[in-house]
PDB file of N, CA and C in Angstrom:
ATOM      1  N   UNK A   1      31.131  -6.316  20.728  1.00  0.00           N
ATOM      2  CA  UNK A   1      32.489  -6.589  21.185  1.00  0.00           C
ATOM      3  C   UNK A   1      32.652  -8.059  21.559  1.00  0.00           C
ATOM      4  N   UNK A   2      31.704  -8.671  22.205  1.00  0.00           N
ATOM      5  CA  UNK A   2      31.629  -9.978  22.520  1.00  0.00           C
ATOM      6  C   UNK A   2      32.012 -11.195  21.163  1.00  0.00           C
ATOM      7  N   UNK A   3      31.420 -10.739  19.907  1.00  0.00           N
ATOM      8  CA  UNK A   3      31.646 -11.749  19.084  1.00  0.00           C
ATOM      9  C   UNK A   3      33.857 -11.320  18.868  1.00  0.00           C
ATOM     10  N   UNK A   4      33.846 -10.140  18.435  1.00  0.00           N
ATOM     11  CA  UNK A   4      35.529  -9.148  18.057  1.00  0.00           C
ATOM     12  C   UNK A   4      36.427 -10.730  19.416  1.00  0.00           C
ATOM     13  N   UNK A   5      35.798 -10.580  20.958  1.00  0.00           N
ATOM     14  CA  UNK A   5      36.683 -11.309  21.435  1.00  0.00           C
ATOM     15  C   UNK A   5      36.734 -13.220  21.312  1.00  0.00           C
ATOM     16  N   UNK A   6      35.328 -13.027  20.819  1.00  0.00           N
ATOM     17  CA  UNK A   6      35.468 -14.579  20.486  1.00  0.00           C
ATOM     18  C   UNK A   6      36.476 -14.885  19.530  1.00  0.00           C
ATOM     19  N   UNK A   7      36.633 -13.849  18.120  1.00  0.00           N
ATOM     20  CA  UNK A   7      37.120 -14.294  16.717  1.00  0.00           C
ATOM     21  C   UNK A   7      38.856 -14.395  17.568  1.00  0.00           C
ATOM     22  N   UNK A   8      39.039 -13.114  18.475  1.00  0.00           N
ATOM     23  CA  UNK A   8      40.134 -13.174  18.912  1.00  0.00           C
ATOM     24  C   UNK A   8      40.826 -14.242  19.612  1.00  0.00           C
ATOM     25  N   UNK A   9      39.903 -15.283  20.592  1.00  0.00           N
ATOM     26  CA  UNK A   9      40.204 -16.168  21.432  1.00  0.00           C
ATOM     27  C   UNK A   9      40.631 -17.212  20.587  1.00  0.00           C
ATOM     28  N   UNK A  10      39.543 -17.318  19.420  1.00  0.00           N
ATOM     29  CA  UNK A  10      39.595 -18.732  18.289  1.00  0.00           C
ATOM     30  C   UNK A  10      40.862 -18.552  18.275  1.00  0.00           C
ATOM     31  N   UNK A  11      41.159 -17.347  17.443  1.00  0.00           N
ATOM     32  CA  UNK A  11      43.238 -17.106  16.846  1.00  0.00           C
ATOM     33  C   UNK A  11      43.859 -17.624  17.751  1.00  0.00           C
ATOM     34  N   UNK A  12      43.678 -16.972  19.387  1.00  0.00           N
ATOM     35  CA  UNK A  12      44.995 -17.254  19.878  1.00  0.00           C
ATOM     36  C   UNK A  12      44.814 -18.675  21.043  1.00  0.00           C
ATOM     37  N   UNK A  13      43.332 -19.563  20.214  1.00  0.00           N
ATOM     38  CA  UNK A  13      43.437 -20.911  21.004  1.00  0.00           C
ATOM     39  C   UNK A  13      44.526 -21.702  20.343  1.00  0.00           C
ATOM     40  N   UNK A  14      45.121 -21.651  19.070  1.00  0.00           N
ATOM     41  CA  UNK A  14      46.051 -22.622  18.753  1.00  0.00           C
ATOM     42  C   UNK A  14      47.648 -22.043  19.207  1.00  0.00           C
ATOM     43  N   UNK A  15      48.108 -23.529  19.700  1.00  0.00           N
ATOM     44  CA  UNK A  15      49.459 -23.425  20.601  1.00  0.00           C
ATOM     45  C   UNK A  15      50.801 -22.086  19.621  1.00  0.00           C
ATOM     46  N   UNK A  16      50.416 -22.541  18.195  1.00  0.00           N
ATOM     47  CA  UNK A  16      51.580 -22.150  17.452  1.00  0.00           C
ATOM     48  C   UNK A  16      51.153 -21.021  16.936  1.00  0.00           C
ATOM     49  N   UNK A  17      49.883 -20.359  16.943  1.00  0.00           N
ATOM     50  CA  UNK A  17      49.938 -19.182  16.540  1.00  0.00           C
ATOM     51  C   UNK A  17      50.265 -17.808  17.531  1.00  0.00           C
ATOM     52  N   UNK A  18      49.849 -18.410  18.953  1.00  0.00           N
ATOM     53  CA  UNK A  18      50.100 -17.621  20.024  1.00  0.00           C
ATOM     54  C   UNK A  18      51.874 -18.038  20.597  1.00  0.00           C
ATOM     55  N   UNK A  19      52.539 -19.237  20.032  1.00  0.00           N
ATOM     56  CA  UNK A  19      54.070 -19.100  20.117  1.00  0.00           C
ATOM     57  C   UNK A  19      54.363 -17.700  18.938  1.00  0.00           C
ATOM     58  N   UNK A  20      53.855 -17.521  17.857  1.00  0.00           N
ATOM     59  CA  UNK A  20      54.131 -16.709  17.037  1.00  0.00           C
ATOM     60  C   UNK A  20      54.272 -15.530  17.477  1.00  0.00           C
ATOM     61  N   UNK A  21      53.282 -14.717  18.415  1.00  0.00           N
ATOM     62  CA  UNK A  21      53.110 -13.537  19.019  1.00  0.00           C
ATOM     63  C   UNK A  21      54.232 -13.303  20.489  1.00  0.00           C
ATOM     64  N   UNK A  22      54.498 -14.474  20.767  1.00  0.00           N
ATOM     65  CA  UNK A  22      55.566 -14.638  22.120  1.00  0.00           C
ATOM     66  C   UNK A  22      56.833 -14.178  21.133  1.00  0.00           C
ATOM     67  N   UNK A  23      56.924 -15.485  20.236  1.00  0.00           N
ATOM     68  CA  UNK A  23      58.545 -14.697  19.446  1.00  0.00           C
ATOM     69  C   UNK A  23      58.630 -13.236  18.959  1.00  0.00           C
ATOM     70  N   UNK A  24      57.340 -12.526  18.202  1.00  0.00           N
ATOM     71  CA  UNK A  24      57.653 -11.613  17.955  1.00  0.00           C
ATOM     72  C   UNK A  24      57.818 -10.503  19.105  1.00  0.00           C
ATOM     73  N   UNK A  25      57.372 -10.925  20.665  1.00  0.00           N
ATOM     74  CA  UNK A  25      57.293  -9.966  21.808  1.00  0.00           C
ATOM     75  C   UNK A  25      58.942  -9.555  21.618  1.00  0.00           C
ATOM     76  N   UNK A  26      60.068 -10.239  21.210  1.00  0.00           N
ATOM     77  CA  UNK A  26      61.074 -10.226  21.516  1.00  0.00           C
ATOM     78  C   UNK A  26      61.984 -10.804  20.651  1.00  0.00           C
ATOM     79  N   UNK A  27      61.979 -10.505  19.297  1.00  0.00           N
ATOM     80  CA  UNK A  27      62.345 -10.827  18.072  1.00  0.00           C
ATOM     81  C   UNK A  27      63.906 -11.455  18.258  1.00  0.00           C
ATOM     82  N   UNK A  28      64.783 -10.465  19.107  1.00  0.00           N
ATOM     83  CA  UNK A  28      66.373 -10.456  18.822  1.00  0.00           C
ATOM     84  C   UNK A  28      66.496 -11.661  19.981  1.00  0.00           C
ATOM     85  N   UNK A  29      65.954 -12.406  20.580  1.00  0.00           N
ATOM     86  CA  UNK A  29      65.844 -13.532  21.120  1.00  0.00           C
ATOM     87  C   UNK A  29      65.686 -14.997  20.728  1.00  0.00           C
ATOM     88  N   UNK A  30      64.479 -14.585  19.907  1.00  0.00           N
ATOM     89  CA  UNK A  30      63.990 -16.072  18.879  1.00  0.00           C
ATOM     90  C   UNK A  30      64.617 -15.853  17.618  1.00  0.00           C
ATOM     91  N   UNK A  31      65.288 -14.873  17.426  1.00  0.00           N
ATOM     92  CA  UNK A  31      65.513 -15.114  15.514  1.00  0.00           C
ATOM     93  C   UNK A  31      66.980 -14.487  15.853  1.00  0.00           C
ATOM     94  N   UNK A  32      67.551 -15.582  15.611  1.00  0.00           N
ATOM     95  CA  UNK A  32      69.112 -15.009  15.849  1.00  0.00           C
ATOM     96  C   UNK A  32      69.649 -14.746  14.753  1.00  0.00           C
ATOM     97  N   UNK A  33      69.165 -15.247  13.421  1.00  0.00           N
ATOM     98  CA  UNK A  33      69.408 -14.652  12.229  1.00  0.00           C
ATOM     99  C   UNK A  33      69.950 -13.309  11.723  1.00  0.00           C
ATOM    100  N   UNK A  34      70.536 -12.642  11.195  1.00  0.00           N
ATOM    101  CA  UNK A  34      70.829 -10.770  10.853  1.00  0.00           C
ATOM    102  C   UNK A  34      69.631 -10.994   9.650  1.00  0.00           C
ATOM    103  N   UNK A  35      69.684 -11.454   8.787  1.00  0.00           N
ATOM    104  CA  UNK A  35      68.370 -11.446   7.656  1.00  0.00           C
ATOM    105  C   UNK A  35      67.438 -11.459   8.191  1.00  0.00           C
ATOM    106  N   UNK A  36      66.803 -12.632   9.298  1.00  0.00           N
ATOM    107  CA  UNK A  36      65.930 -12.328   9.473  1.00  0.00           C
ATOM    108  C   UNK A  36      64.862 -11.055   9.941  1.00  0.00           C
ATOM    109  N   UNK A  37      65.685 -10.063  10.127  1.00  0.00           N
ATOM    110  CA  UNK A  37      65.065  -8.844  10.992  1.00  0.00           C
ATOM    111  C   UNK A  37      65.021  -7.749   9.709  1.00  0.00           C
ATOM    112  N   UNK A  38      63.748  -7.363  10.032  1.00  0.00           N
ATOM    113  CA  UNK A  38      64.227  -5.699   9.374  1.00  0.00           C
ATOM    114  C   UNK A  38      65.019  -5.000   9.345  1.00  0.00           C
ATOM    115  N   UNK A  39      65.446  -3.978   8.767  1.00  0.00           N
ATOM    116  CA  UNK A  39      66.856  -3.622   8.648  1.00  0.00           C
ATOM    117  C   UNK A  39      65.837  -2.252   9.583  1.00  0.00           C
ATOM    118  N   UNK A  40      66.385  -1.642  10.944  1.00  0.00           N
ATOM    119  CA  UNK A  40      65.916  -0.088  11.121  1.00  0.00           C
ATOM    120  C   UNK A  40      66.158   1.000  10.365  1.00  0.00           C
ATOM    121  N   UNK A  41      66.872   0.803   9.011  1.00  0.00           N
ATOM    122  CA  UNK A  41      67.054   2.078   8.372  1.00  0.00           C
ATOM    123  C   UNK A  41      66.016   2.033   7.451  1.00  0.00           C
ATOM    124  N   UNK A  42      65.580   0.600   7.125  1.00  0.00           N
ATOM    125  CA  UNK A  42      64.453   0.678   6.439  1.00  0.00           C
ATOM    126  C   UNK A  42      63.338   0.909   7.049  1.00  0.00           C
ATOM    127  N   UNK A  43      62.928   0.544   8.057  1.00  0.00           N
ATOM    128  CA  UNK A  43      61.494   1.077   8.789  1.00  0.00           C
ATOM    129  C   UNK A  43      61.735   1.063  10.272  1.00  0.00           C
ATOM    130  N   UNK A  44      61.676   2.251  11.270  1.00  0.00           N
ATOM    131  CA  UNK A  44      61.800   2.408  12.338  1.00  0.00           C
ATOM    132  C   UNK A  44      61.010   1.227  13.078  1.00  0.00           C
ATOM    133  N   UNK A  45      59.936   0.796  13.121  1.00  0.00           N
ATOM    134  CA  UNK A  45      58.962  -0.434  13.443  1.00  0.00           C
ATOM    135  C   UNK A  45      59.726  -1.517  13.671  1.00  0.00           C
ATOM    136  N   UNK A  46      60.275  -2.312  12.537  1.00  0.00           N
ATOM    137  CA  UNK A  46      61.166  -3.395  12.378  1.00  0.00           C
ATOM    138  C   UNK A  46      60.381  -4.822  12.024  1.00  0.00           C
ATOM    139  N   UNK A  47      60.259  -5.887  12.188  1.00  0.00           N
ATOM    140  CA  UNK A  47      59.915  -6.741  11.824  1.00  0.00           C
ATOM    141  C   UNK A  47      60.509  -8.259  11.459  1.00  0.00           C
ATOM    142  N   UNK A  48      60.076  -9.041  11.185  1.00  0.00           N
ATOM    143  CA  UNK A  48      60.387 -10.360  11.156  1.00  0.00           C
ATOM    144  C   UNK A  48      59.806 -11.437   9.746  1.00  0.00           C
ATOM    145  N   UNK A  49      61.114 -11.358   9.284  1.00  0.00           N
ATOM    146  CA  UNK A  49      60.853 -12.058   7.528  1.00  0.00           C
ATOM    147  C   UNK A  49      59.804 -13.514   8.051  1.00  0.00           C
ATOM    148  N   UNK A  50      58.696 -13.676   6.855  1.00  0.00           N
ATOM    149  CA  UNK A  50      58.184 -14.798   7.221  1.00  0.00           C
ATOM    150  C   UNK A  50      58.575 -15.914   7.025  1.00  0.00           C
ATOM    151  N   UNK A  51      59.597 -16.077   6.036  1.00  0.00           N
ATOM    152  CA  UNK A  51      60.487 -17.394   5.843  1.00  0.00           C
ATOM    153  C   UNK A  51      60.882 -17.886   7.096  1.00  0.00           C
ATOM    154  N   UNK A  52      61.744 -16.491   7.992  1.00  0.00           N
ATOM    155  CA  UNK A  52      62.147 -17.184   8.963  1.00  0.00           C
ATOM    156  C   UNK A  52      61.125 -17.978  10.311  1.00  0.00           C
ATOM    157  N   UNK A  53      60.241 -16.846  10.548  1.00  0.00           N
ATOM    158  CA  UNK A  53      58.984 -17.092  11.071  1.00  0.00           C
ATOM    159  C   UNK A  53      58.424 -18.853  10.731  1.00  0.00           C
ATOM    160  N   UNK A  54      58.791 -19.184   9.407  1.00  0.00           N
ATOM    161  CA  UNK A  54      57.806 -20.483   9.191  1.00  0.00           C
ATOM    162  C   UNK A  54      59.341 -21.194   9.673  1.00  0.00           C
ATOM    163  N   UNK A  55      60.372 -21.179   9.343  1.00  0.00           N
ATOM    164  CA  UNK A  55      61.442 -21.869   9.714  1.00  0.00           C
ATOM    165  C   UNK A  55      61.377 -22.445  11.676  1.00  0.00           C
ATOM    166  N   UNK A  56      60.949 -21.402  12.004  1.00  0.00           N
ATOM    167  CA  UNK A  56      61.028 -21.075  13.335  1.00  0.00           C
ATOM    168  C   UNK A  56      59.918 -22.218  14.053  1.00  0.00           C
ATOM    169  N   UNK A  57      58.600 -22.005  13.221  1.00  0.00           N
ATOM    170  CA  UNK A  57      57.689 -22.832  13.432  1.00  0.00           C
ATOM    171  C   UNK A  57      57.844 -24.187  13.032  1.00  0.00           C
ATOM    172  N   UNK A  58      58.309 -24.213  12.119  1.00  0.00           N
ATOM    173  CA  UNK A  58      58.496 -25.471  11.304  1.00  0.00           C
ATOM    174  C   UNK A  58      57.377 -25.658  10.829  1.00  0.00           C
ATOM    175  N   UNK A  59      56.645 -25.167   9.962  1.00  0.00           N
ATOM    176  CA  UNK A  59      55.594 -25.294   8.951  1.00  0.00           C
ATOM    177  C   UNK A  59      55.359 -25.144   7.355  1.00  0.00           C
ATOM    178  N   UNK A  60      54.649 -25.450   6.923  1.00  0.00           N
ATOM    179  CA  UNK A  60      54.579 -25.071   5.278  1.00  0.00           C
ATOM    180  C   UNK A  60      54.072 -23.852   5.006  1.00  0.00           C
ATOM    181  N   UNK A  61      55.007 -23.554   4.233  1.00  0.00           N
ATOM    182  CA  UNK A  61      55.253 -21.597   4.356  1.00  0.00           C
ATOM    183  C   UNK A  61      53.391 -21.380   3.836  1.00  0.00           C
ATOM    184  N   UNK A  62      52.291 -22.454   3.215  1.00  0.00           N
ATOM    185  CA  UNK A  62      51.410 -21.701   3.217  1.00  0.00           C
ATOM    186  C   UNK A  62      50.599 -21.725   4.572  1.00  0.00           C
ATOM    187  N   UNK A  63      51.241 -22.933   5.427  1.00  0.00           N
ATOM    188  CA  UNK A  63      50.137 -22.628   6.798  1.00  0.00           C
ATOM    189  C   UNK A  63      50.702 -21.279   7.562  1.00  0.00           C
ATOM    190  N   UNK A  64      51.829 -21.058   7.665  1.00  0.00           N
ATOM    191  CA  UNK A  64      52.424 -20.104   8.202  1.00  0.00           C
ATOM    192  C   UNK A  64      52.245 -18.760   7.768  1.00  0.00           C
ATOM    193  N   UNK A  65      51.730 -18.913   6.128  1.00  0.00           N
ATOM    194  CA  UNK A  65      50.914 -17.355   5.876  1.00  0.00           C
ATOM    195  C   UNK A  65      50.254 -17.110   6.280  1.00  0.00           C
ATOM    196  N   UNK A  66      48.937 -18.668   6.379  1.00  0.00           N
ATOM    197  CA  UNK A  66      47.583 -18.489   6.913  1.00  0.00           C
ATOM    198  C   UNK A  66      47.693 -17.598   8.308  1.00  0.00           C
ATOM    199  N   UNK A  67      48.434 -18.448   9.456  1.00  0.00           N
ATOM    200  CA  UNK A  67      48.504 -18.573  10.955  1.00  0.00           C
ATOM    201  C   UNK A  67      48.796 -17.001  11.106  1.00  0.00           C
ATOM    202  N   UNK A  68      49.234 -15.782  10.268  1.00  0.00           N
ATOM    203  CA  UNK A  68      50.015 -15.026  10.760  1.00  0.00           C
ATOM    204  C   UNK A  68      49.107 -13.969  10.143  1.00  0.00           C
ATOM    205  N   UNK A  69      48.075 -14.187   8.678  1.00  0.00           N
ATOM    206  CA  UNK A  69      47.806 -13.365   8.349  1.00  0.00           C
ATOM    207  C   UNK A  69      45.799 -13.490   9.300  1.00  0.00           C
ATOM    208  N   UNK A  70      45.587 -14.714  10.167  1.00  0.00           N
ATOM    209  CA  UNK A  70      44.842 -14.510  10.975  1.00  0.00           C
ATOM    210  C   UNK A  70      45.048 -13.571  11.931  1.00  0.00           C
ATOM    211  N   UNK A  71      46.528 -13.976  12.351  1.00  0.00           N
ATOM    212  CA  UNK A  71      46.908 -12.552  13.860  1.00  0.00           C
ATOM    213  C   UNK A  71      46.589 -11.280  12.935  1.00  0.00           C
ATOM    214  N   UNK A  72      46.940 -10.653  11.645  1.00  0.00           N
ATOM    215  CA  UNK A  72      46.797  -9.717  11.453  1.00  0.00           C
ATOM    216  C   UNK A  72      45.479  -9.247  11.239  1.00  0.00           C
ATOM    217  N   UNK A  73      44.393 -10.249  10.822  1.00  0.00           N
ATOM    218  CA  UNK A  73      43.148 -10.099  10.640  1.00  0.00           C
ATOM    219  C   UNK A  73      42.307  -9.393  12.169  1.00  0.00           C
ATOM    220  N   UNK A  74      42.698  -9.880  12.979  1.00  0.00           N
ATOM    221  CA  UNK A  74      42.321  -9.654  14.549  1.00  0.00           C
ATOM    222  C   UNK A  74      43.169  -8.000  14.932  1.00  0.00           C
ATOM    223  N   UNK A  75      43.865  -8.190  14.075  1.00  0.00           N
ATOM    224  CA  UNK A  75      44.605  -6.427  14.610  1.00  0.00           C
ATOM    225  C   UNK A  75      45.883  -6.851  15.632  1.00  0.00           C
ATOM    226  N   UNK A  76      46.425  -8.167  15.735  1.00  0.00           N
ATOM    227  CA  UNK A  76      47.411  -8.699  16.803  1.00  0.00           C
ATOM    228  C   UNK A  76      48.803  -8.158  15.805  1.00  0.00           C
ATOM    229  N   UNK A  77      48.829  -7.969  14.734  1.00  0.00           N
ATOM    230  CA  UNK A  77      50.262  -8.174  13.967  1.00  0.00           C
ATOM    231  C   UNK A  77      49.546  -7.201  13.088  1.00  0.00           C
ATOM    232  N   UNK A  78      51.140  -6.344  11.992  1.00  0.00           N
ATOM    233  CA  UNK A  78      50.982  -5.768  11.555  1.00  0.00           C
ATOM    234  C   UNK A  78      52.615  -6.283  10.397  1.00  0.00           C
ATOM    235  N   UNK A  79      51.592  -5.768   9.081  1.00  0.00           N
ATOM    236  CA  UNK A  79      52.686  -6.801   8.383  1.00  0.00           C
ATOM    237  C   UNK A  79      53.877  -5.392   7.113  1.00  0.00           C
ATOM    238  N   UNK A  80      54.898  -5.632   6.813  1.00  0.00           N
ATOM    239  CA  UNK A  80      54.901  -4.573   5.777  1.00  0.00           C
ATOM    240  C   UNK A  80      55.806  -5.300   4.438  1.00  0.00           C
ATOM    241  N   UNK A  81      55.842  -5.275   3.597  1.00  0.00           N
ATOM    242  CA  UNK A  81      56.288  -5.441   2.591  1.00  0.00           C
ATOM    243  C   UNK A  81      57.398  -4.606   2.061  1.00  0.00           C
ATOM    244  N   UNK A  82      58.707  -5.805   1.532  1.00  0.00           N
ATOM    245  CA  UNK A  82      59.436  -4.886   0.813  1.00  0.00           C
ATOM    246  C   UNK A  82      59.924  -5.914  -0.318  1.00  0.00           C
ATOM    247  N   UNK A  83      60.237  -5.493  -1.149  1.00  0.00           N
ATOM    248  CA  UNK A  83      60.421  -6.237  -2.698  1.00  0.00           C
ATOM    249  C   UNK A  83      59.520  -7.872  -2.801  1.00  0.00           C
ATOM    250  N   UNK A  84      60.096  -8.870  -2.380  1.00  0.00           N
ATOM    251  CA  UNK A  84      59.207 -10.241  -2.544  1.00  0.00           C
ATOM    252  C   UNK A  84      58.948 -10.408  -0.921  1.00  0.00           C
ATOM    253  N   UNK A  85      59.468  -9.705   0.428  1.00  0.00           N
ATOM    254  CA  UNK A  85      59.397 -10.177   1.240  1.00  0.00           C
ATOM    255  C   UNK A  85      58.763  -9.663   2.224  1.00  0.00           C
ATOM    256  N   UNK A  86      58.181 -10.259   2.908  1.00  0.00           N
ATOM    257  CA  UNK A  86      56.771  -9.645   4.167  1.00  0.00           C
ATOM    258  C   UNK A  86      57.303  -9.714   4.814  1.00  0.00           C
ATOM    259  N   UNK A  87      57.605  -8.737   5.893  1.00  0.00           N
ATOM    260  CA  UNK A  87      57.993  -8.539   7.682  1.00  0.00           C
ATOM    261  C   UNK A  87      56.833  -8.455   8.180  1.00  0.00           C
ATOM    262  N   UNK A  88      56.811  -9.207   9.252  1.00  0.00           N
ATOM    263  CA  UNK A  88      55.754  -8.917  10.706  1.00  0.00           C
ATOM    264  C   UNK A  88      56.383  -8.614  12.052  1.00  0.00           C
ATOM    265  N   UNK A  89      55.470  -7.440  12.413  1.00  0.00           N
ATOM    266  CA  UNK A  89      55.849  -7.587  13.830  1.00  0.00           C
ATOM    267  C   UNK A  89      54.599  -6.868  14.022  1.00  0.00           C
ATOM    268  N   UNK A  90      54.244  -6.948  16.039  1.00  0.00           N
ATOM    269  CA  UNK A  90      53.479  -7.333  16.818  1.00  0.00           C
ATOM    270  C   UNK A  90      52.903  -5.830  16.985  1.00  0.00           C
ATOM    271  N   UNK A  91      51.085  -5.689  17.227  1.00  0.00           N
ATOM    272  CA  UNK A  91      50.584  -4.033  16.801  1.00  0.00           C
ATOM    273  C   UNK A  91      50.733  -3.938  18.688  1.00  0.00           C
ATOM    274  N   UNK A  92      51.456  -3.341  19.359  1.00  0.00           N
ATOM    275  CA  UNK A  92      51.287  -3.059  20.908  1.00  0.00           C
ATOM    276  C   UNK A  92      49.919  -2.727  21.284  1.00  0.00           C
ATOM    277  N   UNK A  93      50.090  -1.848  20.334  1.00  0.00           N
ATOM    278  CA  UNK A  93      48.625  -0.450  20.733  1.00  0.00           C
ATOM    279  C   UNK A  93      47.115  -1.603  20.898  1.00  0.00           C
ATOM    280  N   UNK A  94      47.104  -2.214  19.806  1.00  0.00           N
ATOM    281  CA  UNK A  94      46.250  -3.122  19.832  1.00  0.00           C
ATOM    282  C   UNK A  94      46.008  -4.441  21.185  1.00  0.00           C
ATOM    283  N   UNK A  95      47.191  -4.809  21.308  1.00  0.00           N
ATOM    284  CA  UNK A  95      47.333  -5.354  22.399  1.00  0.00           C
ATOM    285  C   UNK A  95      47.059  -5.517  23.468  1.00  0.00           C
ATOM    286  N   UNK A  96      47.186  -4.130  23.521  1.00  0.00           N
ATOM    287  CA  UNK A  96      46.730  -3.296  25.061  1.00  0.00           C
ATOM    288  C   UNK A  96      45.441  -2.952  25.110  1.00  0.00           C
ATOM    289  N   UNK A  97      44.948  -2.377  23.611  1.00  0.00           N
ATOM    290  CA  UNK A  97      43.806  -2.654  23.769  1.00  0.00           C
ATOM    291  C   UNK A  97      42.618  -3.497  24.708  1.00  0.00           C
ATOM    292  N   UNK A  98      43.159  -5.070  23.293  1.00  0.00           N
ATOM    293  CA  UNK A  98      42.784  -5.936  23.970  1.00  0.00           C
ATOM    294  C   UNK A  98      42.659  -6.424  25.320  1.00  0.00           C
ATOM    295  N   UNK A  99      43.747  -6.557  25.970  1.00  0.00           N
ATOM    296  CA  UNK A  99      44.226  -6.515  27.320  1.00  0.00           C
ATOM    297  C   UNK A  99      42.932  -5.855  28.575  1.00  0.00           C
ATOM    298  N   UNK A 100      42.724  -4.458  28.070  1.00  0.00           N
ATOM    299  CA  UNK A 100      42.403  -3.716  28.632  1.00  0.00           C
ATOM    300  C   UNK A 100      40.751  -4.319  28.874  1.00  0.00           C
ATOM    301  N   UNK A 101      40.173  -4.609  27.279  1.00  0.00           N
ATOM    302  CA  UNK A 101      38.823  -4.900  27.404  1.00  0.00           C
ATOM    303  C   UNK A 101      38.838  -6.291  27.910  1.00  0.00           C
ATOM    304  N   UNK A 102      40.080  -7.056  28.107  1.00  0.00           N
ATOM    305  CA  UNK A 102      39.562  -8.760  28.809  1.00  0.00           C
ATOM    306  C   UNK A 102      39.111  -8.036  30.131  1.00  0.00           C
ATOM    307  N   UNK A 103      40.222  -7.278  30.759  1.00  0.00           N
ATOM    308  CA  UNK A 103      40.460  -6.719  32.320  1.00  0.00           C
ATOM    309  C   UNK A 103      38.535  -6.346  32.931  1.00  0.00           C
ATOM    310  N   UNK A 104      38.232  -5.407  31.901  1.00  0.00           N
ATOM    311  CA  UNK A 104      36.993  -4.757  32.152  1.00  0.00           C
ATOM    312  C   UNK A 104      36.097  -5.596  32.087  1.00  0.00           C
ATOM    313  N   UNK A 105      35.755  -6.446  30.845  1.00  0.00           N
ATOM    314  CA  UNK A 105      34.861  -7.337  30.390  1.00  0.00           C
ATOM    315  C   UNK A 105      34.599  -8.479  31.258  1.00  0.00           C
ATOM    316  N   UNK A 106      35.736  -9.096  31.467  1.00  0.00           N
ATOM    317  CA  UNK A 106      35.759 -10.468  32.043  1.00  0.00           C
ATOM    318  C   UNK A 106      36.374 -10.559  33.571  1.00  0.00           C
TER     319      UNK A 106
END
């Protein structure tokens, strides 16, 4: 478990990947967009187009794949696909997880 929280700490030592996980805490806040959001009839979950996501960041849509498909690598984000376009939003369950084992661990 010790190395799982290192890989985790690396992810969320950079400023803009852990702004990434703040915006998605609260999507209808940071993305005032109507496109940008999942539509709920399409997936109860919901999510956040990555165009807008890199817009948001202001990055080159391939660092902004990278940055997001690290959170998902760690289990922080969960991504879904529909025709050309990827939604993300944030895995709770996982979260808490995490959360739980800093609390105990550390």
């Amino acid at each position: 478990m010790e190395n799982k929280l290192v890989d985790i700490f690396k992810v969320l030592g950079n400023e803009t990947r852990l702004e990434m996980l703040k915006w998605l805490k609260d999507p209808m806040e940071h993305f005032d967009k109507p496109t940008a959001h999942l539509s709920k009839t399409i997936s109860d979950k919901g999510g956040i187009c990555v165009g807008d996501i890199q817009e948001r960041a202001n990055l080159s849509q391939s660092t902004t794949s990278h940055y997001l498909s690290m959170l998902q690598r760690i289990g922080l984000l969960e991504s879904e696909r529909h025709g050309k376009w990827t939604y993300y939003r944030r895995n709770e369950k996982k979260i808490a997880e995490i959360a739980e084992i800093i609390k105990k661990e550390l």
